[in-house]
N, C-alpha and C. Protein backbone atom coordinates (compact mmCIF):
# COMPACT_ATOMS: atom_id res chain seq x y z
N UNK A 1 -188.27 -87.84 -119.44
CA UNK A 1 -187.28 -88.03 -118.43
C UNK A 1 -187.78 -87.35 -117.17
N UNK A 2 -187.56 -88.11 -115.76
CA UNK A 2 -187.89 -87.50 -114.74
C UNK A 2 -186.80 -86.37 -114.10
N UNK A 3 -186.90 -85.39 -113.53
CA UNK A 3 -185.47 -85.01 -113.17
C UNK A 3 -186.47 -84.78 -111.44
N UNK A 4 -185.64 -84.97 -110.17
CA UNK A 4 -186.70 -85.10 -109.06
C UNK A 4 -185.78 -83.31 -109.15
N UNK A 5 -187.09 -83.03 -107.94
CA UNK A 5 -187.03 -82.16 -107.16
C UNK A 5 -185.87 -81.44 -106.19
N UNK A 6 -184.79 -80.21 -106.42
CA UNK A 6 -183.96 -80.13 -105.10
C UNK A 6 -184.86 -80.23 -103.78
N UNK A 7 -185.85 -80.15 -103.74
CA UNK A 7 -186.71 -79.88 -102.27
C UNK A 7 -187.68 -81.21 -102.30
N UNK A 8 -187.18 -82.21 -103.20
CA UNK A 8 -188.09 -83.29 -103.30
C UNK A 8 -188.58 -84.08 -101.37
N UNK A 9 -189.65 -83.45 -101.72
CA UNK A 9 -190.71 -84.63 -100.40
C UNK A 9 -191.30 -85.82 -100.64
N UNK A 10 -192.05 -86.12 -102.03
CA UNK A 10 -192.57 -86.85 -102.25
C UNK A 10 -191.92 -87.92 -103.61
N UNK A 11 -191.67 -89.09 -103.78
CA UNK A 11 -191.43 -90.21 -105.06
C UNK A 11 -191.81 -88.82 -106.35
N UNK A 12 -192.81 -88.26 -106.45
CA UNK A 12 -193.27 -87.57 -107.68
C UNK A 12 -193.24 -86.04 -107.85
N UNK A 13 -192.43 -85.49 -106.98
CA UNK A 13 -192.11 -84.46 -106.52
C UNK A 13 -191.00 -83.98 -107.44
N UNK A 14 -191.09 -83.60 -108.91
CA UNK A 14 -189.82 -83.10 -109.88
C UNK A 14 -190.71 -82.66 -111.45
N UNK A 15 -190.14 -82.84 -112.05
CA UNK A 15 -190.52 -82.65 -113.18
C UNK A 15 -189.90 -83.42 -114.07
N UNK A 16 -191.10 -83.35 -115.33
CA UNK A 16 -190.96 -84.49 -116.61
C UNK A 16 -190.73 -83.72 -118.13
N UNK A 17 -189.63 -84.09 -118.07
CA UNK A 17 -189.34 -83.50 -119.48
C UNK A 17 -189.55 -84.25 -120.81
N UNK A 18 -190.05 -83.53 -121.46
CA UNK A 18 -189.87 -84.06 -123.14
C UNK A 18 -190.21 -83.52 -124.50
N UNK A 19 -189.82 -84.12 -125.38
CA UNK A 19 -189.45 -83.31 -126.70
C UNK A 19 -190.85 -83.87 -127.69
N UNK A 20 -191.11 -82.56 -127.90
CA UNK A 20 -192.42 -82.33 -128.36
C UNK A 20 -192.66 -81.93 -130.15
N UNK A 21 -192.83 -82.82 -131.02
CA UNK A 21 -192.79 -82.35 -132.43
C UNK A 21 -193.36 -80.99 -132.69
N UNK A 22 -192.93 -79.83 -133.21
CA UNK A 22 -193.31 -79.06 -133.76
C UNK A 22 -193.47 -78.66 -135.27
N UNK A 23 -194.62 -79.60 -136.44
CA UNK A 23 -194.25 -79.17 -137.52
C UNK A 23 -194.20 -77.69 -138.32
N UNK A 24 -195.11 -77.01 -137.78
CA UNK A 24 -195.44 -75.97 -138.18
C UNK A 24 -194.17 -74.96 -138.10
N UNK A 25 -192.81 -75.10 -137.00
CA UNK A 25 -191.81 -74.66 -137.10
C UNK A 25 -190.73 -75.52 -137.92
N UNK A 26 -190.93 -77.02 -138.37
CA UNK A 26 -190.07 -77.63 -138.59
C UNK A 26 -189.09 -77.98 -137.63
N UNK A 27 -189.37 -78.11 -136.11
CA UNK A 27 -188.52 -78.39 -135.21
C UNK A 27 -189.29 -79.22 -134.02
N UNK A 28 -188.33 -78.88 -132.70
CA UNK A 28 -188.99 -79.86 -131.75
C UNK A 28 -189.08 -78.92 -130.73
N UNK A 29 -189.75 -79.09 -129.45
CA UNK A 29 -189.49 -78.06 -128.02
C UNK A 29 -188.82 -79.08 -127.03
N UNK A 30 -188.32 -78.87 -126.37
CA UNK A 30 -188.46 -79.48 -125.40
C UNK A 30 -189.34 -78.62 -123.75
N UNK A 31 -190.04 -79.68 -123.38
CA UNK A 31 -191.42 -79.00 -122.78
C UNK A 31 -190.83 -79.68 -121.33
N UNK A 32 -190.84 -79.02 -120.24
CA UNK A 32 -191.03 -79.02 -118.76
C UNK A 32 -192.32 -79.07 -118.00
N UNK A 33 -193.05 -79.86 -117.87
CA UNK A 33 -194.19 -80.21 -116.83
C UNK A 33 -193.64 -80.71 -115.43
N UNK A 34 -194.58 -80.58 -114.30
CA UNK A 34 -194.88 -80.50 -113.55
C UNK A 34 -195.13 -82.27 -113.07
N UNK A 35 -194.24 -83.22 -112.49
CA UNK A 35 -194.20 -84.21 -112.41
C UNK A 35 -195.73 -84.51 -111.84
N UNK A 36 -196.63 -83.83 -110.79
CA UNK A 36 -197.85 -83.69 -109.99
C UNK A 36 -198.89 -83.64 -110.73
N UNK A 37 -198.58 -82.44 -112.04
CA UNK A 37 -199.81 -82.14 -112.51
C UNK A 37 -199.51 -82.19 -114.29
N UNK A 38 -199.54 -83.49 -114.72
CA UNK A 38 -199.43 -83.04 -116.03
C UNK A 38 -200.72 -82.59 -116.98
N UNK A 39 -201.69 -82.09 -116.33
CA UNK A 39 -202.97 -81.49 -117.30
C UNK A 39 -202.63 -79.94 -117.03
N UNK A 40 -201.93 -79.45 -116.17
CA UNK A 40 -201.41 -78.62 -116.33
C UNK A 40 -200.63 -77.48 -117.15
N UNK A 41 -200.55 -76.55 -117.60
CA UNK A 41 -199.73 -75.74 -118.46
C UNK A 41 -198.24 -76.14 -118.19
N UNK A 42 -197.70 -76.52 -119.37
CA UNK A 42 -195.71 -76.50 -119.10
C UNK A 42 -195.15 -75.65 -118.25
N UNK A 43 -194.30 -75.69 -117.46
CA UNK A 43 -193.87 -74.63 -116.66
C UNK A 43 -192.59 -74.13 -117.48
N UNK A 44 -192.74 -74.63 -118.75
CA UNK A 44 -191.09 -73.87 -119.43
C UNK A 44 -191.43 -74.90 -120.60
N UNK A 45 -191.18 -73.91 -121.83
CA UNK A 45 -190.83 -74.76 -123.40
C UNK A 45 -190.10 -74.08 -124.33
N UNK A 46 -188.81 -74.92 -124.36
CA UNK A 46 -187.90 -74.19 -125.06
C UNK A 46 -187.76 -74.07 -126.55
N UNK A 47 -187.85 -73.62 -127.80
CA UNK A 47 -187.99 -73.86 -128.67
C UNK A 47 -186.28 -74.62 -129.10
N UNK A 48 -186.36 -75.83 -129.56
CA UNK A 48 -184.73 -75.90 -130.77
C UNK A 48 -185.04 -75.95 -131.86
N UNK A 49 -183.72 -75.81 -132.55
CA UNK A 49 -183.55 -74.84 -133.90
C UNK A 49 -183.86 -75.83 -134.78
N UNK A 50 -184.15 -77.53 -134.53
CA UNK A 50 -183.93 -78.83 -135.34
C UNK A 50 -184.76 -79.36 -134.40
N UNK A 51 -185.52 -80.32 -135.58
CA UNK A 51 -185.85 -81.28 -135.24
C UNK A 51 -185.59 -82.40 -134.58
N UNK A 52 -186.22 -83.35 -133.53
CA UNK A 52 -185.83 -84.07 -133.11
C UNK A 52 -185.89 -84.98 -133.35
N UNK A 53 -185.35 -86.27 -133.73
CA UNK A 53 -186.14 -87.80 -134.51
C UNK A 53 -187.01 -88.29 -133.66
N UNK A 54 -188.58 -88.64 -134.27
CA UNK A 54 -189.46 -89.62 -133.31
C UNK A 54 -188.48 -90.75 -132.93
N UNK A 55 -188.57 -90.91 -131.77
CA UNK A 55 -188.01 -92.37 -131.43
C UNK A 55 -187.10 -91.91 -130.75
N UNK A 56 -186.37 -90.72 -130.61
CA UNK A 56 -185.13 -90.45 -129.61
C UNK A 56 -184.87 -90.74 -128.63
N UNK A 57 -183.81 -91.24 -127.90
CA UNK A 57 -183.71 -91.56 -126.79
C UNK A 57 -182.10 -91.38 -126.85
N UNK A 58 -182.22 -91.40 -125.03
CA UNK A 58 -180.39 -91.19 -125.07
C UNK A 58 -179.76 -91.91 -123.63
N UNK A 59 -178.23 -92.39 -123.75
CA UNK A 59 -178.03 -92.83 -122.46
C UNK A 59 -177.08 -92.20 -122.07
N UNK A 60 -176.80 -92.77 -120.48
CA UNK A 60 -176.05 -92.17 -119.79
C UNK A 60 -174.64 -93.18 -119.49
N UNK A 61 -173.81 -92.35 -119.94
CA UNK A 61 -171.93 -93.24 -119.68
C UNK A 61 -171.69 -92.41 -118.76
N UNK A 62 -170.94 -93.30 -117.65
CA UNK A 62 -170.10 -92.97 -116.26
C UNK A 62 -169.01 -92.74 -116.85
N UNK A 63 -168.20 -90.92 -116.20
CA UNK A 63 -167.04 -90.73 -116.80
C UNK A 63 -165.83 -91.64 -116.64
């Protein structure tokens, strides 16, 4: 998922999130990169407590 930038200048100017298998914990991260530079180190990876299903996806309902 893209989320842009509060100070966005540029179309690619935000960051890309996503959920990253972890078996060795039995769970998933979800990992924050750098929309510019993804060969880059994550700028944030959160560990969750559960796994995430390959294939996840999710939408968005207007309240």
């Amino acid at each position: 998922m893209f989320v842009p930038s509060s100070r966005s200048k540029s179309e690619d100017d935000g960051y890309a999130l996503a959920y990253v298998n972890n078996p060795d914990r039995n769970a998933s991260d979800l990992v924050i990169l750098a929309a510019q530079d993804f060969t880059a180190k994550p700028l944030a990876r959160i560990h969750l407590p559960r796994p995430v299903p390959l294939g996840f996806h999710g939408s968005w309902v207007a309240d």
